[in-house]
ModelCIF file with pLDDT and N, C-alpha, C, O atoms, coordinates in Angstrom:
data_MODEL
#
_entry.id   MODEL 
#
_entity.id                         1 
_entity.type                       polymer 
_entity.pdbx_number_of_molecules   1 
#
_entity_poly.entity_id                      1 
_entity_poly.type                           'polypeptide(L)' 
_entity_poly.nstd_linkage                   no 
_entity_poly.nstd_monomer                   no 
_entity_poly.pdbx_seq_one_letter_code       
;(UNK)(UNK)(UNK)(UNK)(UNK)(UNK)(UNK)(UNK)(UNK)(UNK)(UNK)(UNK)(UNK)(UNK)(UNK)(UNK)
(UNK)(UNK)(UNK)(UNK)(UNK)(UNK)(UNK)(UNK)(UNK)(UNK)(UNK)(UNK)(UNK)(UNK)(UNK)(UNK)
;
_entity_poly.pdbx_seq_one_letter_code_can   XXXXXXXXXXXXXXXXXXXXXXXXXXXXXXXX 
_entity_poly.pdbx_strand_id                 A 
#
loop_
_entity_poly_seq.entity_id 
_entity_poly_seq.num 
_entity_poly_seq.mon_id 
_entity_poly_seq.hetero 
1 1  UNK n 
1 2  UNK n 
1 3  UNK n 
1 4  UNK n 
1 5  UNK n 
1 6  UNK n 
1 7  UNK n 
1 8  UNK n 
1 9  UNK n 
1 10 UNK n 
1 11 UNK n 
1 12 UNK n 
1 13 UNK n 
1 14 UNK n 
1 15 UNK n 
1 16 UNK n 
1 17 UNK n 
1 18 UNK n 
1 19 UNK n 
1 20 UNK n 
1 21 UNK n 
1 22 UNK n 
1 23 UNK n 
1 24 UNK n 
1 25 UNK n 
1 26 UNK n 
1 27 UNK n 
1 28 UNK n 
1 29 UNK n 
1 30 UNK n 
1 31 UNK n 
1 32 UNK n 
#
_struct_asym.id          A 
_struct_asym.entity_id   1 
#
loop_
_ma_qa_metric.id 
_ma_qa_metric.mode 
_ma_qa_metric.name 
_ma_qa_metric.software_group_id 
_ma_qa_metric.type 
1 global pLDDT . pLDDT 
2 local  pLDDT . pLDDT 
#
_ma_qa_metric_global.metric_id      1 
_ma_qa_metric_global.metric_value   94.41 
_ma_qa_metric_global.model_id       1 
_ma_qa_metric_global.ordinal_id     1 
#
loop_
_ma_qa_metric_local.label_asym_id 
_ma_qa_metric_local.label_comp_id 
_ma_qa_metric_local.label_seq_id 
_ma_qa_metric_local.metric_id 
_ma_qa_metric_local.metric_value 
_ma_qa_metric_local.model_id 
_ma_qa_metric_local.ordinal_id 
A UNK 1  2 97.00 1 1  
A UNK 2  2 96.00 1 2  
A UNK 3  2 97.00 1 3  
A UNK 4  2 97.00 1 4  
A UNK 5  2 96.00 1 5  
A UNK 6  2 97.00 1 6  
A UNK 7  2 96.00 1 7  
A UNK 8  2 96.00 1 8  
A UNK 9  2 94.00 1 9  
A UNK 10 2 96.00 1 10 
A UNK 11 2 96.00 1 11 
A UNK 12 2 97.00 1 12 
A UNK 13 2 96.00 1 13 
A UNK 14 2 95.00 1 14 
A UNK 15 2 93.00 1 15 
A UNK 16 2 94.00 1 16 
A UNK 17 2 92.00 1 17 
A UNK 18 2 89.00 1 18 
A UNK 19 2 90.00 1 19 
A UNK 20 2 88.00 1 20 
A UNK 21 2 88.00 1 21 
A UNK 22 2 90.00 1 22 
A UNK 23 2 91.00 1 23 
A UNK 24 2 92.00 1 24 
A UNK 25 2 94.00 1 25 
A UNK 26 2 95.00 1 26 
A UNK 27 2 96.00 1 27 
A UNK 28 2 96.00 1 28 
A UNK 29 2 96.00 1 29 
A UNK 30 2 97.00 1 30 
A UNK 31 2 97.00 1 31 
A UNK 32 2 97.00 1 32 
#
loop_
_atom_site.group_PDB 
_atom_site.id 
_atom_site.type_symbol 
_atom_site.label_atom_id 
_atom_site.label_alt_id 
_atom_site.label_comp_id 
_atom_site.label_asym_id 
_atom_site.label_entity_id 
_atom_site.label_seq_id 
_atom_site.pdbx_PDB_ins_code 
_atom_site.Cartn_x 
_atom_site.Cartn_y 
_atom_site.Cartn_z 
_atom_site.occupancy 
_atom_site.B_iso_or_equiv 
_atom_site.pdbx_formal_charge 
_atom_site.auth_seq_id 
_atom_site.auth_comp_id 
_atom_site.auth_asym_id 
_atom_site.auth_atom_id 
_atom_site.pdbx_PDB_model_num 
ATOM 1   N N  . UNK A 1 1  ? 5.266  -1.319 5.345  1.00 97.00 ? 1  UNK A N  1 
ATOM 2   C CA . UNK A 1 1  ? 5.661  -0.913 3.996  1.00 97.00 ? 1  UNK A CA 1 
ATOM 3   C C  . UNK A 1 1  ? 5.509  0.590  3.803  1.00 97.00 ? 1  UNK A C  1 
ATOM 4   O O  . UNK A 1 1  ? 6.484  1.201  3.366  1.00 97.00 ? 1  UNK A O  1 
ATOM 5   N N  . UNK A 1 2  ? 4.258  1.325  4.115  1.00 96.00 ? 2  UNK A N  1 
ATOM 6   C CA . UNK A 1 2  ? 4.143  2.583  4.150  1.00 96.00 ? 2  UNK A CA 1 
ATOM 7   C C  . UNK A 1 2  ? 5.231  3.480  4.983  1.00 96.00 ? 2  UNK A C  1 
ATOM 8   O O  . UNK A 1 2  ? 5.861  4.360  4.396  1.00 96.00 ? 2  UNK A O  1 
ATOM 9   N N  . UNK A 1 3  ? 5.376  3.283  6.032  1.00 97.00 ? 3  UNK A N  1 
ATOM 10  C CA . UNK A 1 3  ? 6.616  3.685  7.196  1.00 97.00 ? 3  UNK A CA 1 
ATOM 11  C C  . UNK A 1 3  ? 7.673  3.237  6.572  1.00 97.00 ? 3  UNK A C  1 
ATOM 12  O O  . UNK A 1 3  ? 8.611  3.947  6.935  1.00 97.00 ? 3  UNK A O  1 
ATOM 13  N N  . UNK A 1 4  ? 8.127  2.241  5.640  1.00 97.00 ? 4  UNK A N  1 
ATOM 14  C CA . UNK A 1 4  ? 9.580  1.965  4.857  1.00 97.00 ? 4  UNK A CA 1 
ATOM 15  C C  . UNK A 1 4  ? 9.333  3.450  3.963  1.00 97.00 ? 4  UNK A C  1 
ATOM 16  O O  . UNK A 1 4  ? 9.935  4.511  4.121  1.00 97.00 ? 4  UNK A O  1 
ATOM 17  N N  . UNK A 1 5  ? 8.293  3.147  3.029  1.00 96.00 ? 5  UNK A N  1 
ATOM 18  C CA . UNK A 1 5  ? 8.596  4.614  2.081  1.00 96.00 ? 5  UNK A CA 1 
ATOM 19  C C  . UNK A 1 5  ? 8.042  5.501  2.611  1.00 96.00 ? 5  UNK A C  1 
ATOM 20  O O  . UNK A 1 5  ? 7.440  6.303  1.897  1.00 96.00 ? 5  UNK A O  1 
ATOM 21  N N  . UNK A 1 6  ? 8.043  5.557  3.086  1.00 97.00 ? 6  UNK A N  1 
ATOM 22  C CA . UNK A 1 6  ? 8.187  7.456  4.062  1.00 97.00 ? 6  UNK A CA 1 
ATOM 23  C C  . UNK A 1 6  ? 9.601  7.941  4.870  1.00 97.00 ? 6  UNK A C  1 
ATOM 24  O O  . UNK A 1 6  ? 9.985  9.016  5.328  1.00 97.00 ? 6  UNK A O  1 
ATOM 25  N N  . UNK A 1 7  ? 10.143 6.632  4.800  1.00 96.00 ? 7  UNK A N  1 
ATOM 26  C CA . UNK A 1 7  ? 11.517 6.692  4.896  1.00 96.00 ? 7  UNK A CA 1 
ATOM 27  C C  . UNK A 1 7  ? 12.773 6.941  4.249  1.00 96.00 ? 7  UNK A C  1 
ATOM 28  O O  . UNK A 1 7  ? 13.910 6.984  4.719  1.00 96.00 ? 7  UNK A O  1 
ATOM 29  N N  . UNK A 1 8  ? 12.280 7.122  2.898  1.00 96.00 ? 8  UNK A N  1 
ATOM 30  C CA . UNK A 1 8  ? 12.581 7.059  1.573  1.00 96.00 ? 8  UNK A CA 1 
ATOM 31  C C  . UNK A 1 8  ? 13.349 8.439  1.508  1.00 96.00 ? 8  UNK A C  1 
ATOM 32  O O  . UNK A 1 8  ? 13.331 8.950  2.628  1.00 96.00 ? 8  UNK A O  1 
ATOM 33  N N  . UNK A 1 9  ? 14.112 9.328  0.453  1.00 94.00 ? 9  UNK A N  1 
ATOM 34  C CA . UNK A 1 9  ? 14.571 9.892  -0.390 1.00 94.00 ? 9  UNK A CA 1 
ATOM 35  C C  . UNK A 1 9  ? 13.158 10.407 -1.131 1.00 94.00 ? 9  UNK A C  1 
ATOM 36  O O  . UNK A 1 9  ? 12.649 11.491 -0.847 1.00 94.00 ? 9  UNK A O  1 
ATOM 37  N N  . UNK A 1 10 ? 12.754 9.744  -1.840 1.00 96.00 ? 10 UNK A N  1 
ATOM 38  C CA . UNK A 1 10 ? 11.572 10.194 -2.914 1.00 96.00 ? 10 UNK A CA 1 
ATOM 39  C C  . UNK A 1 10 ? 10.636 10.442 -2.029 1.00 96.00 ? 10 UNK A C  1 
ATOM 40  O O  . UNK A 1 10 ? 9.795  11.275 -2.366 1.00 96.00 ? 10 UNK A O  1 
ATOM 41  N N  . UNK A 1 11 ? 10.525 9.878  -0.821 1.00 96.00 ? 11 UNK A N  1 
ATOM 42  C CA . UNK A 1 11 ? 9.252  10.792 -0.340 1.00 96.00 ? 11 UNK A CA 1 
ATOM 43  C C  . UNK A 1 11 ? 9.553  12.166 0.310  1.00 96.00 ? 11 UNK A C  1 
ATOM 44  O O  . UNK A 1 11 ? 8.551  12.880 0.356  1.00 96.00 ? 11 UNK A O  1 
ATOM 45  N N  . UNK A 1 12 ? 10.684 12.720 0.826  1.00 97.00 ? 12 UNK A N  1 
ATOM 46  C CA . UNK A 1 12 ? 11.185 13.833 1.172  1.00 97.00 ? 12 UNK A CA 1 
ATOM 47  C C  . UNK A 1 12 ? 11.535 14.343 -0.355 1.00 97.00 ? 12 UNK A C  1 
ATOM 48  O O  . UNK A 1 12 ? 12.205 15.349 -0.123 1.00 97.00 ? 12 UNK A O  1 
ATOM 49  N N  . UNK A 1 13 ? 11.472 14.238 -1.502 1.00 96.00 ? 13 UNK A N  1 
ATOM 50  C CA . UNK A 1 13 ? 11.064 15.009 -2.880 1.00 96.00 ? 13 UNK A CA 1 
ATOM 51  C C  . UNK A 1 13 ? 9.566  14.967 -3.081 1.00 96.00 ? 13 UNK A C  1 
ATOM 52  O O  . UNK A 1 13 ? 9.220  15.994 -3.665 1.00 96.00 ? 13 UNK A O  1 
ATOM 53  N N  . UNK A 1 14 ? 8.563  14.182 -2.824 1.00 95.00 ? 14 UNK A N  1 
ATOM 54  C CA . UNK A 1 14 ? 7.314  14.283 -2.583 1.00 95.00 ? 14 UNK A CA 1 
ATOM 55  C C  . UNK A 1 14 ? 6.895  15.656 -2.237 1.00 95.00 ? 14 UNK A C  1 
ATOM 56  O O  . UNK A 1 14 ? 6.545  16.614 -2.927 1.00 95.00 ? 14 UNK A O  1 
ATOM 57  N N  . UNK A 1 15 ? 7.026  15.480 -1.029 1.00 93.00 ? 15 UNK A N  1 
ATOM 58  C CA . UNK A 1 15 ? 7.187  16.366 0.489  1.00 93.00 ? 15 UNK A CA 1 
ATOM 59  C C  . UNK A 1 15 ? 7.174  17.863 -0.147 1.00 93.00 ? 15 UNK A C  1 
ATOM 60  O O  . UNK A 1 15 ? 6.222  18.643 -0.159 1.00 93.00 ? 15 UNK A O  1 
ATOM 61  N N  . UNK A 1 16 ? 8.891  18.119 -0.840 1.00 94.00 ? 16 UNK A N  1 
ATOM 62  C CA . UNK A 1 16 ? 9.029  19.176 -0.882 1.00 94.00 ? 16 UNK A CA 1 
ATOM 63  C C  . UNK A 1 16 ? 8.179  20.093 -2.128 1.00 94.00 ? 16 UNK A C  1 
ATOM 64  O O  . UNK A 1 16 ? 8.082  21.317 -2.211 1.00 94.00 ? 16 UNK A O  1 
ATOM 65  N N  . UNK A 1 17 ? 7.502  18.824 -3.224 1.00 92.00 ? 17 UNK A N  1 
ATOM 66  C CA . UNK A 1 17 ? 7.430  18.923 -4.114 1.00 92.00 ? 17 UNK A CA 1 
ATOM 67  C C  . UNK A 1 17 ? 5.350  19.320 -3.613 1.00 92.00 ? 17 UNK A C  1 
ATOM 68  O O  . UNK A 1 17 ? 4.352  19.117 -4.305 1.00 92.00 ? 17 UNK A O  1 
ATOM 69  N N  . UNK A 1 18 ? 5.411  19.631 -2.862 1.00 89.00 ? 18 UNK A N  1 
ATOM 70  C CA . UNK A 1 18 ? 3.677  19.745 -2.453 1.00 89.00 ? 18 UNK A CA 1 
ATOM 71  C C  . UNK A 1 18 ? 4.294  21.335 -1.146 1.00 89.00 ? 18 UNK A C  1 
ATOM 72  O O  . UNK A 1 18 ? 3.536  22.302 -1.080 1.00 89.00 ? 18 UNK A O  1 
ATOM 73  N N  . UNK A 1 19 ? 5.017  21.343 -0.678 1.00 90.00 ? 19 UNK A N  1 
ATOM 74  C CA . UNK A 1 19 ? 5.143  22.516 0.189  1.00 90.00 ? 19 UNK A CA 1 
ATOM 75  C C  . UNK A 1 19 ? 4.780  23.502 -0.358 1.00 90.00 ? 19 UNK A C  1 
ATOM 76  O O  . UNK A 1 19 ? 4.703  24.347 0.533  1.00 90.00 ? 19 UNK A O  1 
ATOM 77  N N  . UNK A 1 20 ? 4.363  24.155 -1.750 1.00 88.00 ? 20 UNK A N  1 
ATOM 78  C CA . UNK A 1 20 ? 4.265  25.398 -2.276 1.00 88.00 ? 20 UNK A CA 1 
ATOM 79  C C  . UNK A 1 20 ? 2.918  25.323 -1.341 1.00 88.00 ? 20 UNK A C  1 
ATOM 80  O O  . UNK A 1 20 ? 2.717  26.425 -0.831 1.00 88.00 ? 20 UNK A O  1 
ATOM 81  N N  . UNK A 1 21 ? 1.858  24.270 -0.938 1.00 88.00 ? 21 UNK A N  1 
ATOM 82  C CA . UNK A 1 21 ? 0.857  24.724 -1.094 1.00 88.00 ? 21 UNK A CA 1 
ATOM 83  C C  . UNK A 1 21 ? 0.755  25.197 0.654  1.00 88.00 ? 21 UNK A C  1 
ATOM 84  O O  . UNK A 1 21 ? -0.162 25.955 0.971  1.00 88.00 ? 21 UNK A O  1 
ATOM 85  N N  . UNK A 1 22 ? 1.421  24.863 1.384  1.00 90.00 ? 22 UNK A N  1 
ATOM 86  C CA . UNK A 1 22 ? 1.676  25.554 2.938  1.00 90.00 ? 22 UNK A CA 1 
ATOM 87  C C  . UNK A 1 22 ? 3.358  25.713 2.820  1.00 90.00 ? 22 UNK A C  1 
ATOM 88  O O  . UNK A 1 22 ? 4.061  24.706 2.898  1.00 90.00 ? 22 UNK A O  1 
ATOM 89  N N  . UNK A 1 23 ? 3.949  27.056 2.626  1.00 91.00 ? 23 UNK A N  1 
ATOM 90  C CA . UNK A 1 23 ? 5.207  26.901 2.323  1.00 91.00 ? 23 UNK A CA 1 
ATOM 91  C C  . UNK A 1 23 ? 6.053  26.807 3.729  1.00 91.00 ? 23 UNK A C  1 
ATOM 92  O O  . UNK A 1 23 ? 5.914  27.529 4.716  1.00 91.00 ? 23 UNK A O  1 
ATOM 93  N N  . UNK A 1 24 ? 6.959  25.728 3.548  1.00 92.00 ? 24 UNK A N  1 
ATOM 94  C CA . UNK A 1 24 ? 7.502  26.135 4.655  1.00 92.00 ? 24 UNK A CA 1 
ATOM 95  C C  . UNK A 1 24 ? 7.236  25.141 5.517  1.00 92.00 ? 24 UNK A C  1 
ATOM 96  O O  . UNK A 1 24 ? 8.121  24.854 6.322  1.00 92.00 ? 24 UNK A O  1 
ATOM 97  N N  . UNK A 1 25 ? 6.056  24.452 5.540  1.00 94.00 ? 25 UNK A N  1 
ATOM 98  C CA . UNK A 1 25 ? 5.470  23.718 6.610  1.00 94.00 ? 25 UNK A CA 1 
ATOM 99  C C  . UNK A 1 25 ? 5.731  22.264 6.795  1.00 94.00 ? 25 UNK A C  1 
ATOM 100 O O  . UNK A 1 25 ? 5.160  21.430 7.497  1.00 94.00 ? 25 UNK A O  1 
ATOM 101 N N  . UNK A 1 26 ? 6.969  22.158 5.799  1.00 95.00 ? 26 UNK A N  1 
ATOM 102 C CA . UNK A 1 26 ? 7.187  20.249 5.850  1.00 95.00 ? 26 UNK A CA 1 
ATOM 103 C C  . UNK A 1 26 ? 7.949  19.893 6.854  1.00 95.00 ? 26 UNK A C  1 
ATOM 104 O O  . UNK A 1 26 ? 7.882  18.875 7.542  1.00 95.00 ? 26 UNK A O  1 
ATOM 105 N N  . UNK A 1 27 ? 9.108  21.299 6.940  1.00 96.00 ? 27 UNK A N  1 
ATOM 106 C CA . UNK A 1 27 ? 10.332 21.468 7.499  1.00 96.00 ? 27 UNK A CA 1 
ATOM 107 C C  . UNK A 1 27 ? 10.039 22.256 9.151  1.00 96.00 ? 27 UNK A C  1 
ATOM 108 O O  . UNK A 1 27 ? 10.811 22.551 10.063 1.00 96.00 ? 27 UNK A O  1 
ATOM 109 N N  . UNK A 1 28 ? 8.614  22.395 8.981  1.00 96.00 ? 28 UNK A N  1 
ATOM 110 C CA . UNK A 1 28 ? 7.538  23.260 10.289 1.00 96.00 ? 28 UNK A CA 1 
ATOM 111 C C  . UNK A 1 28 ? 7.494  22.171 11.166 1.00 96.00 ? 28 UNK A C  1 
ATOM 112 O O  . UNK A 1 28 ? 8.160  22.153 12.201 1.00 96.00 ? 28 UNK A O  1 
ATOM 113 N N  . UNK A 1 29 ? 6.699  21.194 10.795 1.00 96.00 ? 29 UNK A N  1 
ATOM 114 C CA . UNK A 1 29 ? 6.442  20.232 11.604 1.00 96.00 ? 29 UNK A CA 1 
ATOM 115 C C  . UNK A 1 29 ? 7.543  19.794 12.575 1.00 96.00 ? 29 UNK A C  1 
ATOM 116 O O  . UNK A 1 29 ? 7.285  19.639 13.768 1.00 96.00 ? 29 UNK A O  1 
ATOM 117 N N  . UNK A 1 30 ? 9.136  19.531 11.923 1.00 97.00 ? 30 UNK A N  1 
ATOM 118 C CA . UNK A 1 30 ? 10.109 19.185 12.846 1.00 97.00 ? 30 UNK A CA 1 
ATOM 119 C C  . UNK A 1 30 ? 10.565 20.000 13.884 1.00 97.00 ? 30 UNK A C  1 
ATOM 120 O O  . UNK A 1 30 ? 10.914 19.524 14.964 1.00 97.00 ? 30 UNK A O  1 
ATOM 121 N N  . UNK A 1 31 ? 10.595 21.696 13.529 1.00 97.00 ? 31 UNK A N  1 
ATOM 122 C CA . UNK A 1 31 ? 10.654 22.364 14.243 1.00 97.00 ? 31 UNK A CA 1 
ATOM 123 C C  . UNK A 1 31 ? 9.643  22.784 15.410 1.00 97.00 ? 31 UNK A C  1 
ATOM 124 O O  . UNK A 1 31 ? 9.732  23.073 16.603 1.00 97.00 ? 31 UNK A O  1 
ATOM 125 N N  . UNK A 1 32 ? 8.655  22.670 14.465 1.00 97.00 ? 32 UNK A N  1 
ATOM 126 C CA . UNK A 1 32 ? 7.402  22.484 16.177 1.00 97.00 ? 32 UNK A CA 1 
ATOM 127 C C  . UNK A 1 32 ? 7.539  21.216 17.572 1.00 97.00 ? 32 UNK A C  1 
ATOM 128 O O  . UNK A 1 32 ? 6.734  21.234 18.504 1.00 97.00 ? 32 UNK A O  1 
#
């Protein structure tokens, strides 16, 4: 269930919606 919503839409607005606090770093991880 957790791995369904992380799969989600709203959790990639989550996501982006917490990046101020490491900016940059949601979209970091994939690139690392």
């Amino acid at each position: 269930t957790a791995v369904q919503w992380s799969r989600s839409r709203r959790m990639v607005w989550v996501y982006e919606a917490f990046d101020w606090m490491m900016k940059g770093q949601f979209e970091a991880f994939g690139q690392r």
